[in-house]
PDB file of N, CA and C in Angstrom:
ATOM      1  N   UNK A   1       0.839  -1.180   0.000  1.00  0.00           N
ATOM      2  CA  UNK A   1       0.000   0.000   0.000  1.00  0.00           C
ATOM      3  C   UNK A   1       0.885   1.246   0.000  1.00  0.00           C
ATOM      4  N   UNK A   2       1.094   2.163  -1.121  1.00  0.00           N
ATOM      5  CA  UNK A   2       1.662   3.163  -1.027  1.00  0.00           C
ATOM      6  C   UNK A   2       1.036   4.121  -0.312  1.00  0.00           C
ATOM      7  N   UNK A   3      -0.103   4.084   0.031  1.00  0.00           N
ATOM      8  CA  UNK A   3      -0.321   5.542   1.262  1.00  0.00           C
ATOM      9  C   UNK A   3       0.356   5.482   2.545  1.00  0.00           C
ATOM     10  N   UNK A   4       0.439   4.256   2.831  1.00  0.00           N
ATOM     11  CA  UNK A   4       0.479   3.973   4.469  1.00  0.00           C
ATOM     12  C   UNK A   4       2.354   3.883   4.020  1.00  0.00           C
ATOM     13  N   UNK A   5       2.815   3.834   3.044  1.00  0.00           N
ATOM     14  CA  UNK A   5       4.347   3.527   3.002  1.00  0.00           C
ATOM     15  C   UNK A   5       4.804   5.126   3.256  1.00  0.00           C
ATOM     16  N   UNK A   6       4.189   6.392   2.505  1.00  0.00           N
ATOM     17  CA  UNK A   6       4.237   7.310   2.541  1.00  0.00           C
ATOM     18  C   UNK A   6       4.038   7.998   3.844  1.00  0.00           C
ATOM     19  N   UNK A   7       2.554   7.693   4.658  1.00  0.00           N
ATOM     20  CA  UNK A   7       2.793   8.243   5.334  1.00  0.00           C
ATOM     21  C   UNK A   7       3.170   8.200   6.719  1.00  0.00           C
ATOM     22  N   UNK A   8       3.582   6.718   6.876  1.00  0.00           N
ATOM     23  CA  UNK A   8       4.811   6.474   7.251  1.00  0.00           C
ATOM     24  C   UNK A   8       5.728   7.156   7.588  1.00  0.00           C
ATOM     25  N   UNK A   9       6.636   7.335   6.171  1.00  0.00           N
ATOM     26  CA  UNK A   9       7.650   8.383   5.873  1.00  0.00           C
ATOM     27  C   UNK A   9       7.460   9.654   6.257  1.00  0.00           C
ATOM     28  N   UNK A  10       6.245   9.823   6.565  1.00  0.00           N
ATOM     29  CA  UNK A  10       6.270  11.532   6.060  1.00  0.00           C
ATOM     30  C   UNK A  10       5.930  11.620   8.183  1.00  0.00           C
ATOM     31  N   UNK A  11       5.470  10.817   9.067  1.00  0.00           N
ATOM     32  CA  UNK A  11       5.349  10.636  10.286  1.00  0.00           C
ATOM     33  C   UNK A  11       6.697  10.418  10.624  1.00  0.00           C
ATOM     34  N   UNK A  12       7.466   9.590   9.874  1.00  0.00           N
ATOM     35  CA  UNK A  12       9.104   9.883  10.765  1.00  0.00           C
ATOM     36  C   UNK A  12       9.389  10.631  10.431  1.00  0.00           C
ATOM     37  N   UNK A  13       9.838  11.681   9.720  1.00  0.00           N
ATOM     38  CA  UNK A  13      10.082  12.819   8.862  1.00  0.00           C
ATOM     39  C   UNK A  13       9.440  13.835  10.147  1.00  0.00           C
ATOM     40  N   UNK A  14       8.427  13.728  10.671  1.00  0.00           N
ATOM     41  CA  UNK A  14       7.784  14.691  11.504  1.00  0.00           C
ATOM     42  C   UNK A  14       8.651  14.769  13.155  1.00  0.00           C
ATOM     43  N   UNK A  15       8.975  13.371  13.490  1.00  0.00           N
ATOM     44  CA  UNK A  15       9.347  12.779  14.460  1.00  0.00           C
ATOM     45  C   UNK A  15       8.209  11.867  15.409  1.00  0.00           C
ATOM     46  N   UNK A  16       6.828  12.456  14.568  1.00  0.00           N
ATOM     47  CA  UNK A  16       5.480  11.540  15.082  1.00  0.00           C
ATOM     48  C   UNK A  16       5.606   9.943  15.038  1.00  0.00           C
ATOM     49  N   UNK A  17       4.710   9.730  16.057  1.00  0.00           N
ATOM     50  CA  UNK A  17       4.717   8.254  16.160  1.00  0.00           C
ATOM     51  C   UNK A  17       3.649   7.950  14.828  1.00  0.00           C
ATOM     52  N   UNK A  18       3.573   6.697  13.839  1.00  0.00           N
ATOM     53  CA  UNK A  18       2.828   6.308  13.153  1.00  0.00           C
ATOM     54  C   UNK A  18       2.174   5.167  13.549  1.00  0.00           C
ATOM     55  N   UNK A  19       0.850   4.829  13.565  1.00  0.00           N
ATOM     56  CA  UNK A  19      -0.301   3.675  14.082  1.00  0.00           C
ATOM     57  C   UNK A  19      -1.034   3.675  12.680  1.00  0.00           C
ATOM     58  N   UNK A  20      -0.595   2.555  11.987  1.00  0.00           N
ATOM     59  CA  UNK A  20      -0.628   2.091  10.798  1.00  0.00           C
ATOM     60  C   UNK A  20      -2.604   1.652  10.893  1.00  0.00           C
ATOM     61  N   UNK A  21      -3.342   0.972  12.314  1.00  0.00           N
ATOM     62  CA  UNK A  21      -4.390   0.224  12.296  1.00  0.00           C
ATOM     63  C   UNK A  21      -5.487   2.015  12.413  1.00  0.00           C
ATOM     64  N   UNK A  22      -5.071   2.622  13.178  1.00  0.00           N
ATOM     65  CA  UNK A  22      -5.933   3.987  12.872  1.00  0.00           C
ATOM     66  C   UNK A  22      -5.500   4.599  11.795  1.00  0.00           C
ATOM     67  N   UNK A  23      -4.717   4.290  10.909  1.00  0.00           N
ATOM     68  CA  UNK A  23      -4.377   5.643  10.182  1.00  0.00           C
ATOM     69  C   UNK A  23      -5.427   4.635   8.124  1.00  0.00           C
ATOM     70  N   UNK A  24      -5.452   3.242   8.591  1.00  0.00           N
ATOM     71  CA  UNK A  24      -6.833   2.903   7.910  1.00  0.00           C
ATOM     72  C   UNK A  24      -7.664   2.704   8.076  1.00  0.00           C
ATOM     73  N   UNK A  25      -8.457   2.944   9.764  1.00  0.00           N
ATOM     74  CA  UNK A  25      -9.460   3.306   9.892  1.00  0.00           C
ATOM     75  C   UNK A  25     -10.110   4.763   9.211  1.00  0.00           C
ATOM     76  N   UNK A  26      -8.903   5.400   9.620  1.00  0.00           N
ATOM     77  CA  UNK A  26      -9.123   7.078   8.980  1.00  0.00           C
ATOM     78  C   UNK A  26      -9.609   6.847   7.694  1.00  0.00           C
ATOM     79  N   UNK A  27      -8.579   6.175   6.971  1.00  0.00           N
ATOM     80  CA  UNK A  27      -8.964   6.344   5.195  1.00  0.00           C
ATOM     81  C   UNK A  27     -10.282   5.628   5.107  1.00  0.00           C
ATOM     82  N   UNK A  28     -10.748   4.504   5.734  1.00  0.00           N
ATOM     83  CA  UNK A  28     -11.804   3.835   5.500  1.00  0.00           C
ATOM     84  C   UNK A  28     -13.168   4.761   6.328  1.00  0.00           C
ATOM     85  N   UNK A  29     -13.336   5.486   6.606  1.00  0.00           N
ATOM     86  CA  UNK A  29     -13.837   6.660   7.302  1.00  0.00           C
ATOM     87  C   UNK A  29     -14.136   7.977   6.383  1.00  0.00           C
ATOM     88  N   UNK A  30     -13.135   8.253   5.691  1.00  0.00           N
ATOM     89  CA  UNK A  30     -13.120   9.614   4.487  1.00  0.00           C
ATOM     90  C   UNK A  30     -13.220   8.965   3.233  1.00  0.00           C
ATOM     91  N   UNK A  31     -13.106   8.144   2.704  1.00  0.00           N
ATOM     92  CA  UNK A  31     -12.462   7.556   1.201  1.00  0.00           C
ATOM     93  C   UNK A  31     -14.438   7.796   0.829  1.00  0.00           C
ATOM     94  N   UNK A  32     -15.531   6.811   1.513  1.00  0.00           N
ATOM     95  CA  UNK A  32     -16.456   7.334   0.688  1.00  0.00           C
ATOM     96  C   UNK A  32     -17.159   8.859   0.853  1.00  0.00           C
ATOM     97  N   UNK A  33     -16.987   9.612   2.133  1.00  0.00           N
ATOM     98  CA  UNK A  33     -17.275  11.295   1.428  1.00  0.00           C
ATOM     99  C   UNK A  33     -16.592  11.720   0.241  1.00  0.00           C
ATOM    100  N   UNK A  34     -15.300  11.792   0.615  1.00  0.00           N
ATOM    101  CA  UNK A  34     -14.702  11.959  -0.839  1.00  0.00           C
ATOM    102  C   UNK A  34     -15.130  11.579  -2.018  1.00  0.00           C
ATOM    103  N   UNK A  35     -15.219  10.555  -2.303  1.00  0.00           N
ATOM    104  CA  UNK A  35     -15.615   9.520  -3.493  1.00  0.00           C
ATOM    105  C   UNK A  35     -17.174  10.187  -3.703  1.00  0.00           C
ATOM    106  N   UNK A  36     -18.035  10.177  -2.894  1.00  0.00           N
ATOM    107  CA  UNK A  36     -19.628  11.063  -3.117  1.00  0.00           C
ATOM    108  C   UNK A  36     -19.523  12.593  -3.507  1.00  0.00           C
ATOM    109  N   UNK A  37     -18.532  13.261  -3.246  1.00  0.00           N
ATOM    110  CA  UNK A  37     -18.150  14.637  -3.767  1.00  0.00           C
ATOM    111  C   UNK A  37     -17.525  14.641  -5.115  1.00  0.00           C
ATOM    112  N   UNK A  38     -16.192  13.570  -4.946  1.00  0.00           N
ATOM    113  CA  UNK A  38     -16.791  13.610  -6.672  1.00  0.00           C
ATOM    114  C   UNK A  38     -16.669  13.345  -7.249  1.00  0.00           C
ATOM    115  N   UNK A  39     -17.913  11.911  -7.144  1.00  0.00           N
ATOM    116  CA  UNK A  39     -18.724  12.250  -8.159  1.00  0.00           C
ATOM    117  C   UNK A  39     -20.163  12.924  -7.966  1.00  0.00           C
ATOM    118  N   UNK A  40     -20.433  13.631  -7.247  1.00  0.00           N
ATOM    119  CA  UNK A  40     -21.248  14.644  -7.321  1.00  0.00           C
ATOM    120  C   UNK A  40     -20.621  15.743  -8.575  1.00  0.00           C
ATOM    121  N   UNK A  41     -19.072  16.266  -8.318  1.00  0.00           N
ATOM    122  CA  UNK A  41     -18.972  17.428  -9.054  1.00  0.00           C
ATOM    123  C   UNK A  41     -19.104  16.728  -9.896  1.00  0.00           C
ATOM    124  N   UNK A  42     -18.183  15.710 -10.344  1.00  0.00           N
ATOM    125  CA  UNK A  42     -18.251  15.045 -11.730  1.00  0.00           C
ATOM    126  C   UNK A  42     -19.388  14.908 -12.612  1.00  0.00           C
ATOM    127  N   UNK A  43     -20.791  14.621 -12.190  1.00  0.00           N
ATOM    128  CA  UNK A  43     -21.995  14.719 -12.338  1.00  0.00           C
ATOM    129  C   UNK A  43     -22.524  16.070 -12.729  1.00  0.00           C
ATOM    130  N   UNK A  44     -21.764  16.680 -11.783  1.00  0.00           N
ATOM    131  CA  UNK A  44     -22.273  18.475 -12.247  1.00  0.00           C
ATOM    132  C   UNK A  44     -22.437  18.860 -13.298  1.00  0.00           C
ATOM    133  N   UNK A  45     -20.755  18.215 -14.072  1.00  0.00           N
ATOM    134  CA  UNK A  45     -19.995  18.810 -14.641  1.00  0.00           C
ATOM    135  C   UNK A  45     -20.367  18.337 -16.248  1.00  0.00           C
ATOM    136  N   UNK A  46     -20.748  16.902 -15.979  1.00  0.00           N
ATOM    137  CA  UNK A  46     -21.150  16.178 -17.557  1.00  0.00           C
ATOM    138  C   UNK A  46     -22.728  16.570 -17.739  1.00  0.00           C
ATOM    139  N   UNK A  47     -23.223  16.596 -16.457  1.00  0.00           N
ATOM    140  CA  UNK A  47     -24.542  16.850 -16.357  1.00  0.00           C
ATOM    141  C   UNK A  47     -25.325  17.997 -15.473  1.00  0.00           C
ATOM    142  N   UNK A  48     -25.197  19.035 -15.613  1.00  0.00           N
ATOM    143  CA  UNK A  48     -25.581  20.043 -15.191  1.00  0.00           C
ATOM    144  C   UNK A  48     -26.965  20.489 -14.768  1.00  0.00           C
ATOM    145  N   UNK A  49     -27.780  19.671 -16.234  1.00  0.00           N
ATOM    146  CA  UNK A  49     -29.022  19.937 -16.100  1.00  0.00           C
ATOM    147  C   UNK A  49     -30.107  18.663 -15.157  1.00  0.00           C
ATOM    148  N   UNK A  50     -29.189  17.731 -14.950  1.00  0.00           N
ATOM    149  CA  UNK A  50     -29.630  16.543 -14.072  1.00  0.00           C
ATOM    150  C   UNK A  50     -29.360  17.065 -12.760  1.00  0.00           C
ATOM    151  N   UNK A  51     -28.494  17.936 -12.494  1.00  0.00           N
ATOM    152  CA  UNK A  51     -28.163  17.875 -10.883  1.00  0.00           C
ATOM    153  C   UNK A  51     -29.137  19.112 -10.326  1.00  0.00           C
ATOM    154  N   UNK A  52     -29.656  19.645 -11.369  1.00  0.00           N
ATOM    155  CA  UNK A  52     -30.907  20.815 -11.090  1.00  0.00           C
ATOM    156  C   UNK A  52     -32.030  20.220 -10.653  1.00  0.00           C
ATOM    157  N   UNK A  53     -32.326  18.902 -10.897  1.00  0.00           N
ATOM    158  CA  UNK A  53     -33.568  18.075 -10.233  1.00  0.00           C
ATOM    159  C   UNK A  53     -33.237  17.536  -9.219  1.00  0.00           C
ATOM    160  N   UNK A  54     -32.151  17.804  -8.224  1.00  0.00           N
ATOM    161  CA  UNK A  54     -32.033  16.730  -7.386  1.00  0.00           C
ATOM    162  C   UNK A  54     -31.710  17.779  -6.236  1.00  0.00           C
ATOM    163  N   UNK A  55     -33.213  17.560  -5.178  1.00  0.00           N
ATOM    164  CA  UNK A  55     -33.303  18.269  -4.157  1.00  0.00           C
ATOM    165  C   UNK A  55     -31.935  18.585  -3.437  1.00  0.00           C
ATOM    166  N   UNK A  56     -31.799  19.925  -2.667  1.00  0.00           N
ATOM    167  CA  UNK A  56     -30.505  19.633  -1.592  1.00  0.00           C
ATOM    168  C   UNK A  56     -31.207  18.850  -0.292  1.00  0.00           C
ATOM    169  N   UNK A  57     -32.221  18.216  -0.142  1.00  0.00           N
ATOM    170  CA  UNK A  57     -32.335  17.544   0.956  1.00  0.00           C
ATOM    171  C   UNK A  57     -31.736  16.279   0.994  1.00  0.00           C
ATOM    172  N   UNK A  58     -31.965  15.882  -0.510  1.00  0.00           N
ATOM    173  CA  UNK A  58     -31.630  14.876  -1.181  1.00  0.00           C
ATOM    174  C   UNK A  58     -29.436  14.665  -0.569  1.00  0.00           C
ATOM    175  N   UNK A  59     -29.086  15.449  -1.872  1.00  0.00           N
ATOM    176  CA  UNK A  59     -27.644  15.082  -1.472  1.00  0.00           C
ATOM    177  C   UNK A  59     -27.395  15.455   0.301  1.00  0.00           C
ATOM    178  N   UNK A  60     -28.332  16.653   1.000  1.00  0.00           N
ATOM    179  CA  UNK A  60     -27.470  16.778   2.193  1.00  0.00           C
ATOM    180  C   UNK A  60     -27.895  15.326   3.087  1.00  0.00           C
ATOM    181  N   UNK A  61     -28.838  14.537   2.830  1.00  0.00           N
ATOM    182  CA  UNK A  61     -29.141  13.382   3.607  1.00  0.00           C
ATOM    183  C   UNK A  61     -28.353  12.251   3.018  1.00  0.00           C
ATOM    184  N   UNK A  62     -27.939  11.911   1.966  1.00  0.00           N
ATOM    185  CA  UNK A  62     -26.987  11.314   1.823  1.00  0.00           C
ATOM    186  C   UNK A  62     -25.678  11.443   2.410  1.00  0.00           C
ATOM    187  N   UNK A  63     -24.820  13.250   1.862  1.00  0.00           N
ATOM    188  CA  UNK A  63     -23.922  12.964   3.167  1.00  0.00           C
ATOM    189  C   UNK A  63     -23.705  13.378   4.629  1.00  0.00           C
ATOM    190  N   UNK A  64     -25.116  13.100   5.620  1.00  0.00           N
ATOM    191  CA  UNK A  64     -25.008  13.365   6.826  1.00  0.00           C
ATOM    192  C   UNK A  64     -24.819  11.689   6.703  1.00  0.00           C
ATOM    193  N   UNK A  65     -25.657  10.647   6.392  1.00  0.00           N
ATOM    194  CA  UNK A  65     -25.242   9.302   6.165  1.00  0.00           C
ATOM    195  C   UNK A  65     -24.299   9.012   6.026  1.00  0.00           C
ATOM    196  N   UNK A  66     -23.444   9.583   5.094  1.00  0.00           N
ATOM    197  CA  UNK A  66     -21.571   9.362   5.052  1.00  0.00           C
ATOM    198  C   UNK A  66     -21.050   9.606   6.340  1.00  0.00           C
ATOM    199  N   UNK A  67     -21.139  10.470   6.826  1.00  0.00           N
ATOM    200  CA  UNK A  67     -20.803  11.294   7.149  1.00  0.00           C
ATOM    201  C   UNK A  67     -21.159  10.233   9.100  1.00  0.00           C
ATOM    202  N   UNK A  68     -22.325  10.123   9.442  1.00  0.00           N
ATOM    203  CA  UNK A  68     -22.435   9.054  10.382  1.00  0.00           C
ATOM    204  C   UNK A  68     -21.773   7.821  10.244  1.00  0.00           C
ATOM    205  N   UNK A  69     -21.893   7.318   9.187  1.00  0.00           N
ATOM    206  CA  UNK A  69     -21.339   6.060   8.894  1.00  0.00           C
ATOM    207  C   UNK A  69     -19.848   6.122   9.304  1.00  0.00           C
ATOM    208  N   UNK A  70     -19.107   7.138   8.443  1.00  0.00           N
ATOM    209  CA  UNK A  70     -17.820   7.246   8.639  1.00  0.00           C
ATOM    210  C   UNK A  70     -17.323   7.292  10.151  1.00  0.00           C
ATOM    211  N   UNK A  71     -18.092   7.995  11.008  1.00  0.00           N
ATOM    212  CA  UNK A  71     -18.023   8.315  12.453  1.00  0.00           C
ATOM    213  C   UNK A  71     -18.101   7.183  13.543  1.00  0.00           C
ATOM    214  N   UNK A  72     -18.634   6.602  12.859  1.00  0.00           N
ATOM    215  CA  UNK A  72     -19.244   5.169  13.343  1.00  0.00           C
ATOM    216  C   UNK A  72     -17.942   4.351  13.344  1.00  0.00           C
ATOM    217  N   UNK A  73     -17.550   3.903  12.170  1.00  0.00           N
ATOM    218  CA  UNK A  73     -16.449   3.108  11.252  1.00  0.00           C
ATOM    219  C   UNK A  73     -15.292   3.272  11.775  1.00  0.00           C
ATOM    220  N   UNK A  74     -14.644   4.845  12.421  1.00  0.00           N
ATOM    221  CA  UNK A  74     -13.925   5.307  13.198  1.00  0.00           C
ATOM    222  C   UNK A  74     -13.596   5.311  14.773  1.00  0.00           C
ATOM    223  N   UNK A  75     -14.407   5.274  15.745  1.00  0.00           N
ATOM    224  CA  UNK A  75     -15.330   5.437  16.707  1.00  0.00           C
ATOM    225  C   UNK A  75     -15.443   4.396  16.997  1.00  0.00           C
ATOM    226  N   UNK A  76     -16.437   3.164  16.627  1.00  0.00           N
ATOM    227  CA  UNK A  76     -16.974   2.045  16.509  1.00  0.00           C
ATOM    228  C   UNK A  76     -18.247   2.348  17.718  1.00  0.00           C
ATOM    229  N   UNK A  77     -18.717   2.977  17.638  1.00  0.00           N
ATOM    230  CA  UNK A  77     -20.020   3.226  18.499  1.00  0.00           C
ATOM    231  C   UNK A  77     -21.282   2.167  18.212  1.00  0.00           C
ATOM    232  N   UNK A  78     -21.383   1.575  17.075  1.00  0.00           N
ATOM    233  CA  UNK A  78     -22.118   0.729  17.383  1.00  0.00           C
ATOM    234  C   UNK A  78     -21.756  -0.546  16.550  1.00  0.00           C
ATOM    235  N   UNK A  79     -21.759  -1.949  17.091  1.00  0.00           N
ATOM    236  CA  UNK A  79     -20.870  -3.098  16.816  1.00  0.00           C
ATOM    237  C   UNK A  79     -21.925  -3.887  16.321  1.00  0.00           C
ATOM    238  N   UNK A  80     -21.765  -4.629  15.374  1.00  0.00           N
ATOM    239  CA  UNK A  80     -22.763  -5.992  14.670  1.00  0.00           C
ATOM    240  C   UNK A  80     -21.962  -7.091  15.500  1.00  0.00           C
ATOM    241  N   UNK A  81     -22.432  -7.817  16.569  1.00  0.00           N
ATOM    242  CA  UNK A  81     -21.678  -8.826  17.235  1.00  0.00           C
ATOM    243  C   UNK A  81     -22.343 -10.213  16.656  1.00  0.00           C
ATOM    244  N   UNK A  82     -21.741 -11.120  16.345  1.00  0.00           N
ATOM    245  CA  UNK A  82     -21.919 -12.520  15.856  1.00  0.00           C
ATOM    246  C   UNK A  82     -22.618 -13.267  16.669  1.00  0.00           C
ATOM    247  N   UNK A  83     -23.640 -13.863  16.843  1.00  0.00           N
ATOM    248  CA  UNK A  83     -24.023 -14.651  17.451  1.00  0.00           C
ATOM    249  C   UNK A  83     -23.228 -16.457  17.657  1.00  0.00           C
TER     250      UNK A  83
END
């Protein structure tokens, strides 16, 4: 994985300690807001006149959903335990 090799590097470079198991929780936490932004712009951008029909309740409830989820994923506030 070149992110985690990088930032790695870039944490000794700081003199910071690096924790490789939070630092992909993090990415697994941001990677889908990101990824929903854009392609939101991306969408904008090919389609301009499609993103004029689509309420802002619409996208802002999608990413308060990211946006929990991610918090969650991070956090672990609430656990699916195996029976």
């Amino acid at each position: 994985m070149y992110n985690i090799k990088t930032a790695r590097k870039k944490a000794e470079m700081n003199g910071v300690s690096f924790n490789e198991k939070l630092y992909v929780k993090r990415q697994d936490a941001l990677m889908p807001i990101a990824l929903f932004y854009g392609i939101f712009i991306l969408l904008s951008g090919i389609f301009p006149s499609l993103v004029q029909y689509i309420p802002f309740e619409a996208f802002f409830i999608i990413l308060l959903i990211l946006i929990i989820r991610g918090l969650n994923h991070y956090f672990g506030w609430i656990r699916i335990e195996d029976e």
